[in-house]
N, C-alpha and C. Protein backbone atom coordinates (compact mmCIF):
# COMPACT_ATOMS: atom_id res chain seq x y z
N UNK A 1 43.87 -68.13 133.87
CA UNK A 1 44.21 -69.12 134.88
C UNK A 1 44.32 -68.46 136.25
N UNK A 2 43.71 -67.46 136.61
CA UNK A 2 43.28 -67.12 137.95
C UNK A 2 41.93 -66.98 138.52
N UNK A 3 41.85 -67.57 139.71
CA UNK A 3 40.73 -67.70 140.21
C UNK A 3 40.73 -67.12 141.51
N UNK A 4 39.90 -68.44 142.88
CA UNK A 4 39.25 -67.82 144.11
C UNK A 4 40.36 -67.98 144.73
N UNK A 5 41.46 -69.25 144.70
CA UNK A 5 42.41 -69.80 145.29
C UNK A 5 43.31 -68.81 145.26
N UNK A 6 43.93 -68.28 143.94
CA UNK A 6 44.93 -67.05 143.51
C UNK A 6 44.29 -66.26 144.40
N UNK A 7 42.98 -65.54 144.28
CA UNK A 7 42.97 -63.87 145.33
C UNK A 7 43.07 -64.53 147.10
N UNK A 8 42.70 -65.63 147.29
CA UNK A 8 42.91 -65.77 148.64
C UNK A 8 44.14 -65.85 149.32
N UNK A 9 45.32 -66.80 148.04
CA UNK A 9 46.57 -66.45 148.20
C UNK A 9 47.15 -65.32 148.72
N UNK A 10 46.77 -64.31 147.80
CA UNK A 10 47.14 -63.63 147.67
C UNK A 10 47.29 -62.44 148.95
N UNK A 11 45.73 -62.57 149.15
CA UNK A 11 45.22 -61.83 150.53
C UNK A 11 45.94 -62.64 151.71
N UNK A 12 46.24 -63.75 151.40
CA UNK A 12 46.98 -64.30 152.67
C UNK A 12 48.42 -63.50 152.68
N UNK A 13 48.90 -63.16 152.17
CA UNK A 13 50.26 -63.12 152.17
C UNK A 13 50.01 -61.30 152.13
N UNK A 14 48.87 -60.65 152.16
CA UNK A 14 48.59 -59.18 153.10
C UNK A 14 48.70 -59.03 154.17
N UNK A 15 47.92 -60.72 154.67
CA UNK A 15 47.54 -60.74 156.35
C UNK A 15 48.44 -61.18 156.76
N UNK A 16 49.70 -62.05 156.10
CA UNK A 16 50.76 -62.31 156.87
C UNK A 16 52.29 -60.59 156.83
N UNK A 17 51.73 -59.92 156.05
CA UNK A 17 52.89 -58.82 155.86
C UNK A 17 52.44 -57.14 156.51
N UNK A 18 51.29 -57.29 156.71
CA UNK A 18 50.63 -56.28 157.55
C UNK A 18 51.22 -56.41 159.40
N UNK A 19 51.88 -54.95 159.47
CA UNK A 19 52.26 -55.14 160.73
C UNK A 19 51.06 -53.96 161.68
N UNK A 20 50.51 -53.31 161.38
CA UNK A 20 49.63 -52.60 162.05
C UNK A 20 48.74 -53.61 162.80
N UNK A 21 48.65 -53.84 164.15
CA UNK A 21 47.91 -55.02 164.03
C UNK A 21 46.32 -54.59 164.29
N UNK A 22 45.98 -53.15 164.36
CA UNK A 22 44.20 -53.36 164.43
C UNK A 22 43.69 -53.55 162.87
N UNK A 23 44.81 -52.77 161.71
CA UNK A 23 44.04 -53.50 161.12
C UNK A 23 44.59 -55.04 160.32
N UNK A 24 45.75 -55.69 160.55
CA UNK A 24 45.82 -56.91 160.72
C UNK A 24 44.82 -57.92 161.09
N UNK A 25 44.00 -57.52 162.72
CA UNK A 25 43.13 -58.16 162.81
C UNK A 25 41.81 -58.09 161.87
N UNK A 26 41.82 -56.92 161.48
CA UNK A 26 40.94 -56.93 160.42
C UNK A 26 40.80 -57.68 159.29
N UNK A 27 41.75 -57.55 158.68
CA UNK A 27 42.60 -57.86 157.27
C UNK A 27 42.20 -59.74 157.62
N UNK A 28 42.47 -60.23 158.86
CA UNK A 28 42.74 -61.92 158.95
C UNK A 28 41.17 -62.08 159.07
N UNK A 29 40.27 -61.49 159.93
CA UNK A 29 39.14 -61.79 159.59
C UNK A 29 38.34 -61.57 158.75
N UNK A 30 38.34 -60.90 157.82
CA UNK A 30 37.80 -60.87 156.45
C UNK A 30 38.98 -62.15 155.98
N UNK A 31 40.09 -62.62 155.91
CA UNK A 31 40.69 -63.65 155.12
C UNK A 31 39.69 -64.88 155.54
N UNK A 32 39.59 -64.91 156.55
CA UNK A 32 38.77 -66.18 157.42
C UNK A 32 37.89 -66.69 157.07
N UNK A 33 37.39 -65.17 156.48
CA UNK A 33 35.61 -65.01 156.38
C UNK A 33 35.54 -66.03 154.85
N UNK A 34 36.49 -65.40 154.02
CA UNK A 34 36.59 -65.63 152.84
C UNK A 34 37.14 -67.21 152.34
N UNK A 35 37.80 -67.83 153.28
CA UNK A 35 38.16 -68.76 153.29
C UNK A 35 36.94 -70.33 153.65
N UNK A 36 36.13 -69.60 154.78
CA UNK A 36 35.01 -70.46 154.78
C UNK A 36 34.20 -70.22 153.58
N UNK A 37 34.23 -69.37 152.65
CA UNK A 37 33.27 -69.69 151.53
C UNK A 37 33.39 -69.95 150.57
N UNK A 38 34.90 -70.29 150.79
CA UNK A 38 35.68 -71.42 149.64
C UNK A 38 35.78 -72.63 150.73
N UNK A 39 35.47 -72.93 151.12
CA UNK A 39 35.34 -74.08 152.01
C UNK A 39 36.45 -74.94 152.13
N UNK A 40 37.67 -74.36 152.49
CA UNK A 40 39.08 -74.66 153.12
C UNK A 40 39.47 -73.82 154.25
N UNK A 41 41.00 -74.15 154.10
CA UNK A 41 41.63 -73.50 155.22
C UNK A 41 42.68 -73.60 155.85
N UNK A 42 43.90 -72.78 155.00
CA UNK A 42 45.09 -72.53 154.63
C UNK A 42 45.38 -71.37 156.04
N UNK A 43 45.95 -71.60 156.84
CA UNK A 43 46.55 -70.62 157.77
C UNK A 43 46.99 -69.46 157.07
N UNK A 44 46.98 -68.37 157.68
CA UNK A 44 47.69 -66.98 157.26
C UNK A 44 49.25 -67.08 157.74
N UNK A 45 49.38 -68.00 158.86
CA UNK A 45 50.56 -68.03 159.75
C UNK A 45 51.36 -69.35 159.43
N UNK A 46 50.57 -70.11 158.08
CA UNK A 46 51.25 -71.55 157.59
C UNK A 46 52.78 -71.18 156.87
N UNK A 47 53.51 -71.17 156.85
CA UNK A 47 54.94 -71.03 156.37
C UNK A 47 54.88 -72.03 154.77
N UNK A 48 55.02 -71.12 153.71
CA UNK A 48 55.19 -71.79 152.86
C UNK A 48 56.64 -71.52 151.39
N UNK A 49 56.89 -72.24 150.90
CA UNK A 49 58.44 -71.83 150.50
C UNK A 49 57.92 -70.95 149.04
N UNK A 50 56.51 -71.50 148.80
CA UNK A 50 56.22 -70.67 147.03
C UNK A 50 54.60 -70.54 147.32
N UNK A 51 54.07 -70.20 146.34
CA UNK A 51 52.07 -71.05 146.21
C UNK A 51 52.55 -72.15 145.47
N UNK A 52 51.72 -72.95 146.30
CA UNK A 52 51.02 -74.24 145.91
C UNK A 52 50.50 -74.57 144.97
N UNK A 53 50.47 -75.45 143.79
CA UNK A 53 49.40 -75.69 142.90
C UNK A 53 47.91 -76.55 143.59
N UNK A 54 46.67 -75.86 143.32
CA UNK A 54 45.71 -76.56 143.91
C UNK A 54 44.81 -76.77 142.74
N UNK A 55 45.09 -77.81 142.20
CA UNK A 55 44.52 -78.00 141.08
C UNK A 55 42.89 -78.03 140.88
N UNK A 56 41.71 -78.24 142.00
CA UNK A 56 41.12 -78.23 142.58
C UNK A 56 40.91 -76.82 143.43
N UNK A 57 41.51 -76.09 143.42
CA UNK A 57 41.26 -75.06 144.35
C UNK A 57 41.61 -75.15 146.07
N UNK A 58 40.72 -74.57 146.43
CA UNK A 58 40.73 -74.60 148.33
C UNK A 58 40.26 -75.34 148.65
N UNK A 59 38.67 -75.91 148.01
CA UNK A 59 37.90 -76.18 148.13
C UNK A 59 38.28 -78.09 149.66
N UNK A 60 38.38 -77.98 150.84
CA UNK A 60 38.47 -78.91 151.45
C UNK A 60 39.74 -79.07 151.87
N UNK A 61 40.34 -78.31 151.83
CA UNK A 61 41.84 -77.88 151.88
C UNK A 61 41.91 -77.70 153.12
N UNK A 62 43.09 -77.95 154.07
CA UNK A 62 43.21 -77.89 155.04
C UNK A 62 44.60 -77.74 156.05
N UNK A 63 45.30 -76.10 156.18
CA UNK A 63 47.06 -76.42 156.33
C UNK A 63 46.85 -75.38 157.71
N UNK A 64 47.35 -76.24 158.32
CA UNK A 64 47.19 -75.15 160.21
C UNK A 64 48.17 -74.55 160.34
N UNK A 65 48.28 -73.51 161.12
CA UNK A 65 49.21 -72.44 161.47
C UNK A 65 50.61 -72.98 161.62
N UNK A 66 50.64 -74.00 162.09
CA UNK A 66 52.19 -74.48 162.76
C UNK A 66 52.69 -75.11 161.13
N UNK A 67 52.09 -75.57 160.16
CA UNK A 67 52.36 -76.18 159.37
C UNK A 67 53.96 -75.33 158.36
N UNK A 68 54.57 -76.53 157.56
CA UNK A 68 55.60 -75.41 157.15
C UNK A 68 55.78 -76.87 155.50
N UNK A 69 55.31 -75.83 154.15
CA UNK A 69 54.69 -76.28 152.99
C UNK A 69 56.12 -75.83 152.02
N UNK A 70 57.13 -76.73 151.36
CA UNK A 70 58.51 -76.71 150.48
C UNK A 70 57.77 -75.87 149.23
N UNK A 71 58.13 -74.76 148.71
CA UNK A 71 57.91 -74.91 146.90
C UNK A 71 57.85 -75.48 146.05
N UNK A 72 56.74 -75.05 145.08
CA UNK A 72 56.16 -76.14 144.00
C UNK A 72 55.65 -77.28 144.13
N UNK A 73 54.73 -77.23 145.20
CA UNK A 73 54.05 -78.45 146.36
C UNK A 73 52.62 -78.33 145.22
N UNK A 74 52.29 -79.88 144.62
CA UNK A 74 51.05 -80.09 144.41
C UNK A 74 49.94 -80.79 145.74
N UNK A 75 48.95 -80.00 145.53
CA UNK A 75 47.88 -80.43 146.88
C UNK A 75 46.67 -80.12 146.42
N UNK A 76 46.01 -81.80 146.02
CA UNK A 76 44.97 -81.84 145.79
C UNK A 76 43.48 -81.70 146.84
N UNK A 77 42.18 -81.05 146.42
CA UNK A 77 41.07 -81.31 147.63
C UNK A 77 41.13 -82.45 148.41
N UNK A 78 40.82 -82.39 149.49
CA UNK A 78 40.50 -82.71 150.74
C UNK A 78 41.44 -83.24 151.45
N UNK A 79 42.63 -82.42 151.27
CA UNK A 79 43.89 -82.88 151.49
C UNK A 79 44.26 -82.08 153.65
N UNK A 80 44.68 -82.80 154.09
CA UNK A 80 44.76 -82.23 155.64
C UNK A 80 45.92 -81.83 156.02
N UNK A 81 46.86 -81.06 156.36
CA UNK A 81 48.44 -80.88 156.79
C UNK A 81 48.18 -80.58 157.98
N UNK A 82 47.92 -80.86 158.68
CA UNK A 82 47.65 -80.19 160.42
C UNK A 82 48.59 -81.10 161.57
N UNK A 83 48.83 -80.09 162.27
CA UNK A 83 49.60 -80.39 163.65
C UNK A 83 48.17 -81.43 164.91
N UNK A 84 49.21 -81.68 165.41
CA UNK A 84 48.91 -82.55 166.46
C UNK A 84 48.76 -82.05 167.70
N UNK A 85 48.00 -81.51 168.86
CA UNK A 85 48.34 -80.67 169.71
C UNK A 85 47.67 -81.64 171.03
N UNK A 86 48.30 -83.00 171.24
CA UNK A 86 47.48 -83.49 171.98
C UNK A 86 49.06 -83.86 172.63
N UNK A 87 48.91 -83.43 173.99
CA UNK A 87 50.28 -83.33 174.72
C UNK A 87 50.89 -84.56 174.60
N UNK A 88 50.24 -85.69 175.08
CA UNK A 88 50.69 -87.11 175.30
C UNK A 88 50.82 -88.27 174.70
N UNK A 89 50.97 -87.54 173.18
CA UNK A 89 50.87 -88.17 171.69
C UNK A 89 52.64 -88.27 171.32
N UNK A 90 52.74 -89.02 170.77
CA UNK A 90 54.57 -89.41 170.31
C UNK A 90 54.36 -87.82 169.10
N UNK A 91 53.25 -87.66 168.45
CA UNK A 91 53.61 -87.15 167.53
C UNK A 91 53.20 -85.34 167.61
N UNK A 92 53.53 -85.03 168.76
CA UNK A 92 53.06 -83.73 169.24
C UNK A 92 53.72 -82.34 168.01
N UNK A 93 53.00 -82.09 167.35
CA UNK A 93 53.64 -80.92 166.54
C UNK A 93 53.21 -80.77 165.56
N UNK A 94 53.62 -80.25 164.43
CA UNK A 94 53.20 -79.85 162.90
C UNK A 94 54.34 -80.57 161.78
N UNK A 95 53.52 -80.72 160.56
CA UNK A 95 54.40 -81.44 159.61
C UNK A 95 54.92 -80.26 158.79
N UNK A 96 56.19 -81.05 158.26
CA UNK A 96 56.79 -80.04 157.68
C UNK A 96 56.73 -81.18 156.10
N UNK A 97 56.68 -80.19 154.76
CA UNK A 97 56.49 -81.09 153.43
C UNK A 97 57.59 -80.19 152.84
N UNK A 98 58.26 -81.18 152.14
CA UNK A 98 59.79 -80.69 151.20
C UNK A 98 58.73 -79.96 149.81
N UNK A 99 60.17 -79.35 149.25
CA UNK A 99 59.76 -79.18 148.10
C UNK A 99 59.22 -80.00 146.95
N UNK A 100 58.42 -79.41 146.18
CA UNK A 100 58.23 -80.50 145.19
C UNK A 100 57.57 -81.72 145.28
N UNK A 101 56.52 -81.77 146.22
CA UNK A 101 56.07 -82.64 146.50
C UNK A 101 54.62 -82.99 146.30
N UNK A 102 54.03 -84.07 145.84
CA UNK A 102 52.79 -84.36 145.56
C UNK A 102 51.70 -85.09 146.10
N UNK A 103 50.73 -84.21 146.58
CA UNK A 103 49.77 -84.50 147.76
C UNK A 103 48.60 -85.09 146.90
N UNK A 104 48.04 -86.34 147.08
CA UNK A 104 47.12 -87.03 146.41
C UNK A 104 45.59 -86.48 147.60
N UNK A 105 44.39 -87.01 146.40
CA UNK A 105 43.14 -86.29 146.96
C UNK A 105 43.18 -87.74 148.10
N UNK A 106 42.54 -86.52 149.26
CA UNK A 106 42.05 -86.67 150.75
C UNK A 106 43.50 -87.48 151.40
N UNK A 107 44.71 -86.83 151.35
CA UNK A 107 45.39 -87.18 152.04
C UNK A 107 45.60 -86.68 153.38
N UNK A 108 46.27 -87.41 154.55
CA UNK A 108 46.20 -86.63 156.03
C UNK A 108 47.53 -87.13 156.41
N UNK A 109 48.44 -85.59 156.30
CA UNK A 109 49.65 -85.64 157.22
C UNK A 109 49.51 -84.98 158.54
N UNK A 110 49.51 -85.64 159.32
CA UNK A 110 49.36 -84.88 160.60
C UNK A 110 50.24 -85.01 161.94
N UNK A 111 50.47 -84.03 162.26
CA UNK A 111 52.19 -84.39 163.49
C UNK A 111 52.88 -84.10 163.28
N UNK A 112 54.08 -84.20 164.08
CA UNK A 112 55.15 -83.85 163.84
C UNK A 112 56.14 -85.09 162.93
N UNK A 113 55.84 -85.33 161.58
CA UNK A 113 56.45 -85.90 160.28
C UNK A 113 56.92 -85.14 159.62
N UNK A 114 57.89 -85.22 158.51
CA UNK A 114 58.84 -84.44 157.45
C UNK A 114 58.34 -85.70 156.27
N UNK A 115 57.94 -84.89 155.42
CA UNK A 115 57.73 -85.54 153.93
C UNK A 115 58.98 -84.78 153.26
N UNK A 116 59.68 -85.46 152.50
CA UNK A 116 60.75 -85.26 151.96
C UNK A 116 60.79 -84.63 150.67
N UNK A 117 61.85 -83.55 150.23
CA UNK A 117 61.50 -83.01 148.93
C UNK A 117 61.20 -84.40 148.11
N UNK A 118 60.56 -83.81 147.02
CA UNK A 118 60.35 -84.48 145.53
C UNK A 118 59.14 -86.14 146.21
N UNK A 119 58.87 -85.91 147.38
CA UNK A 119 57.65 -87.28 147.93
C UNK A 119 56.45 -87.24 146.83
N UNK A 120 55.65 -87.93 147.29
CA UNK A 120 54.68 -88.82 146.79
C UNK A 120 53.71 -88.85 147.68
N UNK A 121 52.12 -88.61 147.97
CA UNK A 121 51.58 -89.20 148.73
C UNK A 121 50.44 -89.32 148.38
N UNK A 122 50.26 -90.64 147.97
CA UNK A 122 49.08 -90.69 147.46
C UNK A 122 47.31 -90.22 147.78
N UNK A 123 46.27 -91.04 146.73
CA UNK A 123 45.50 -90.35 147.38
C UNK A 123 44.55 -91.34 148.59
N UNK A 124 44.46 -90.79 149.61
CA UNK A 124 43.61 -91.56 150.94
C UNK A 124 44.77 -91.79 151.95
N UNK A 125 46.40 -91.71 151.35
CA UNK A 125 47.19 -92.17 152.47
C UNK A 125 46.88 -91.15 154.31
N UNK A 126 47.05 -91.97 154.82
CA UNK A 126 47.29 -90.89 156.05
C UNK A 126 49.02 -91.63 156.67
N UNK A 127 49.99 -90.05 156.38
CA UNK A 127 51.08 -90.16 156.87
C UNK A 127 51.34 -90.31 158.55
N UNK A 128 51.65 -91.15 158.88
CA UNK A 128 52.20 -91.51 160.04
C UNK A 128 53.35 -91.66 160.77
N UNK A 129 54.54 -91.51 159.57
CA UNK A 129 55.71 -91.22 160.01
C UNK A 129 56.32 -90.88 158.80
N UNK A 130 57.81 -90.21 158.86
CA UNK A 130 58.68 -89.26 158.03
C UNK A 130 58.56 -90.27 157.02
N UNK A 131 58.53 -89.45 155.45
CA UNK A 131 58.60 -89.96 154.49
C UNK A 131 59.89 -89.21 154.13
N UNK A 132 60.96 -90.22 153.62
CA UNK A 132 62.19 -89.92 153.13
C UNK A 132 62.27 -89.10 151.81
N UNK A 133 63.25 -88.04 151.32
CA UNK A 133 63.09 -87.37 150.29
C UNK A 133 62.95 -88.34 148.99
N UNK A 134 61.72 -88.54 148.13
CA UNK A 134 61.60 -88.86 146.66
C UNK A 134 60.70 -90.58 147.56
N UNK A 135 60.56 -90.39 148.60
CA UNK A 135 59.82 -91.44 148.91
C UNK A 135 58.08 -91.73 148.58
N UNK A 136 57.41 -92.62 148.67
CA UNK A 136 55.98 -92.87 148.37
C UNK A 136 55.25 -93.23 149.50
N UNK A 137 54.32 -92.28 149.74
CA UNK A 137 53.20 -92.71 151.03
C UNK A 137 52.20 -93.02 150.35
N UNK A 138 51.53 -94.94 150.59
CA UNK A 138 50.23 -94.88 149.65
C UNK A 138 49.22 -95.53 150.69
N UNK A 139 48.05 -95.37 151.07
CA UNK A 139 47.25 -95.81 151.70
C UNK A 139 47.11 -96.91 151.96
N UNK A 140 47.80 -97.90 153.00
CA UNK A 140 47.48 -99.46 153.43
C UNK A 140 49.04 -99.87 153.42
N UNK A 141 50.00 -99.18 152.51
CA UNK A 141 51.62 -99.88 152.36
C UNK A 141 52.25 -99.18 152.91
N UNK A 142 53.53 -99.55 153.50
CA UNK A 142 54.63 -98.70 154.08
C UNK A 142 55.14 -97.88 153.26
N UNK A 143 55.89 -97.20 153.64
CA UNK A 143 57.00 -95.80 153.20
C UNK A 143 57.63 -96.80 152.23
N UNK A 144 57.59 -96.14 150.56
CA UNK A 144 58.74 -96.53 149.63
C UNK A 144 59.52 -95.50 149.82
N UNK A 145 60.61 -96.08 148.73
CA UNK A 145 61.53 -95.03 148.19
C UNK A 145 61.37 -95.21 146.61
N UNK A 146 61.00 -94.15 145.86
CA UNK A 146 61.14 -94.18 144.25
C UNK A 146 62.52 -94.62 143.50
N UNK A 147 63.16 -95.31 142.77
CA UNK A 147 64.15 -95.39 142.28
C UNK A 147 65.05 -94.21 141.51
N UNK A 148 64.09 -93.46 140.81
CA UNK A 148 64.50 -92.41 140.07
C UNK A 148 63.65 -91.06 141.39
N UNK A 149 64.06 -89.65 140.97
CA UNK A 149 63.30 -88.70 141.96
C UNK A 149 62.17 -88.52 140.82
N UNK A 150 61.02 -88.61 141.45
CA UNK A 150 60.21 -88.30 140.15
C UNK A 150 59.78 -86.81 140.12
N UNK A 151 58.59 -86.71 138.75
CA UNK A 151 58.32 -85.70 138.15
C UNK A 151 57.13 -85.50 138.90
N UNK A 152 57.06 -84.51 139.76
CA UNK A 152 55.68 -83.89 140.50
C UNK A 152 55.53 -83.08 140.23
N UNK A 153 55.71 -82.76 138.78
CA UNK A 153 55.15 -81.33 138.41
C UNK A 153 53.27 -81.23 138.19
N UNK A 154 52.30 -80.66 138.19
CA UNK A 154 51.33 -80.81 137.62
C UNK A 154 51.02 -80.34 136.49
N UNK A 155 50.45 -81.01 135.48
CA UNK A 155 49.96 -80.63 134.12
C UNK A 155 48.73 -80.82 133.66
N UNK A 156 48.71 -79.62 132.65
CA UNK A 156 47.31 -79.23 132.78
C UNK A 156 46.90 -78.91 130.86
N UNK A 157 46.18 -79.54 130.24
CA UNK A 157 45.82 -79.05 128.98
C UNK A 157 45.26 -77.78 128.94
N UNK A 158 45.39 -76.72 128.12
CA UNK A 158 44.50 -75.68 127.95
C UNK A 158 44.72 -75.54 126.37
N UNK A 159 43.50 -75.20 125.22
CA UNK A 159 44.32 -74.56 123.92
C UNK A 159 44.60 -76.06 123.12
N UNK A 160 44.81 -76.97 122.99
CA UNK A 160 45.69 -77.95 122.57
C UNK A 160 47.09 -78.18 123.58
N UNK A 161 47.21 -76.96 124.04
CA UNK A 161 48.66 -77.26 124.68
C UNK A 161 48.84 -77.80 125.87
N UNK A 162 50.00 -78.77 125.95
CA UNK A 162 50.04 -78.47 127.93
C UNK A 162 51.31 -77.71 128.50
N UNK A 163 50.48 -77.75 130.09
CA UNK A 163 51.44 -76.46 130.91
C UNK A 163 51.31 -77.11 132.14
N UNK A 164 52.26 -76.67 132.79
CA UNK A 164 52.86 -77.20 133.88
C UNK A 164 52.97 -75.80 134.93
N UNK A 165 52.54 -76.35 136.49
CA UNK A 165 53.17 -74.89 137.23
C UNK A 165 54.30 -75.32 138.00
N UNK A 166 54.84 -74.24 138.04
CA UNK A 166 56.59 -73.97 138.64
C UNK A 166 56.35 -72.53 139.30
N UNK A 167 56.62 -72.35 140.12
CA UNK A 167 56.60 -71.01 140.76
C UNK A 167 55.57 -70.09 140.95
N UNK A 168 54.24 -70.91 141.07
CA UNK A 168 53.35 -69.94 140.97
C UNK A 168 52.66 -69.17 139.71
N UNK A 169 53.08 -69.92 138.52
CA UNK A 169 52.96 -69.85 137.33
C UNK A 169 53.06 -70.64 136.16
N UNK A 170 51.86 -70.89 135.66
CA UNK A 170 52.04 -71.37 134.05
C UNK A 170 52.70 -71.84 132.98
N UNK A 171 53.12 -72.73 132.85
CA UNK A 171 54.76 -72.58 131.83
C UNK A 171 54.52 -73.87 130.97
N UNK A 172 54.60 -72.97 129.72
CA UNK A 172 54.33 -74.27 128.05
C UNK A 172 55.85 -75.07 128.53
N UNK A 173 54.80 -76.21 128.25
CA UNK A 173 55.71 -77.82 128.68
C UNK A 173 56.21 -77.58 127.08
N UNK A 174 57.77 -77.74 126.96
CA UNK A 174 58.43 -78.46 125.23
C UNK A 174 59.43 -79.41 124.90
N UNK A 175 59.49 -79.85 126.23
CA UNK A 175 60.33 -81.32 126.33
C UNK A 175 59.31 -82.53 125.77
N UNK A 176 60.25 -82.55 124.17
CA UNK A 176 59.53 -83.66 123.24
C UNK A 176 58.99 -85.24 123.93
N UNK A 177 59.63 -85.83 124.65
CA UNK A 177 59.54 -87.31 125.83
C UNK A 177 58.27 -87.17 126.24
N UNK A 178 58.03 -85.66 127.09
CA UNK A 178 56.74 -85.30 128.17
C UNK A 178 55.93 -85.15 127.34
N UNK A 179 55.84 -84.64 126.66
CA UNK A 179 54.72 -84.02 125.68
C UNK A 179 53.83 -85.22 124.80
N UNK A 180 54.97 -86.49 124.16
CA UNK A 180 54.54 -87.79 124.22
C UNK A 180 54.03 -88.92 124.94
N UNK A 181 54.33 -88.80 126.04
CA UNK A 181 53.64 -89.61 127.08
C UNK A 181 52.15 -88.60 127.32
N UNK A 182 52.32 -87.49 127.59
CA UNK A 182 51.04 -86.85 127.25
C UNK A 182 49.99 -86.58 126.78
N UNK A 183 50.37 -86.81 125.79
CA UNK A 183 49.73 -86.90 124.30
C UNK A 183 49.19 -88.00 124.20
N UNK A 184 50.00 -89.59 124.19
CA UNK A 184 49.57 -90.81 124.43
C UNK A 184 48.57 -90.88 125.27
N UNK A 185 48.74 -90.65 126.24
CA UNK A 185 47.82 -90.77 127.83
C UNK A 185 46.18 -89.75 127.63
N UNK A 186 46.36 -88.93 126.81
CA UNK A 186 45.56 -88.54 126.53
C UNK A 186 44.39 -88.12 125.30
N UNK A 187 44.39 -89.05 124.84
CA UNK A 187 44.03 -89.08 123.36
C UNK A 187 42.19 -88.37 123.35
């Protein structure tokens, strides 16, 4: 379960801990380089609380420098997190996303918004203003709020089994409930 996404991670977080800066500059343009041929584009300078699950990879990925990404954040392709840098805009700045939160394919948060730990955003929404923690952004409806905080974990069959990531890692799901709705849902 490692791929192009894992070594680019990975190299990101060289180019963000390298203080020499000639070869820093080095180090970020080979990341750059490497990043257009996964065809995304995750800042070196994006602030993030863990890695991301990209279930999908890089592939259309899109988080700008000012951006600032909670732990255990699912973010599916063609997903956008980018700042706003147009002076005379209400929403001048970069979004910040809580922990635990689940980014649906081709979503666009952009500005200065706060998605709230444990959110929702579906896929096609474009966020336009703060989504409250455990709230739902869905394309065409206003900001919910979920009743319960839900489960944004992502899961993944491999083997017969499923697994879930938490921290940047892999982990056999054995909560009997999950594993049944799972199982059901996936016959």
């Amino acid at each position: 379960m490692f791929g192009y996404s894992d070594i680019l991670w990975e190299f990101r977080l060289v180019c963000r801990h390298t203080r020499w800066a000639p070869l820093r500059a080095v180090l970020v343009w080979i990341y750059d380089a490497l990043q257009f041929l996964g065809g995304g584009w995750i800042s070196h300078e994006a602030e993030f609380g863990g890695k991301p699950c990209l279930p999908h990879g890089i592939r259309g990925v899109f988080v700008s420098r000012h951006a600032r990404v909670g732990k255990n954040c699912v973010i599916f392709q063609q997903v956008t997190i980018g700042s706003n840098v147009l002076p005379d805009s209400s929403g001048l700045g970069a979004p910040v996303v809580g922990d635990e939160c689940y980014i649906g394919a081709g979503a666009k948060i952009v500005g200065r918004v706060t998605v709230g730990a444990r959110s929702r955003v579906g896929a096609n929404a474009v966020v336009r203003e703060s989504v409250p923690e455990n709230g739902i952004a869905i394309a065409g409806a206003p900001v919910g709020v979920a009743r319960e905080p839900p489960d944004n974990r992502f899961f993944t069959r491999r083997k017969g089994r499923w697994f879930f990531y938490r921290d940047g890692q892999w982990l056999d799901e054995r909560d009997p409930a999950i594993l049944e709705k799972l199982n059901g849902a996936f016959r």
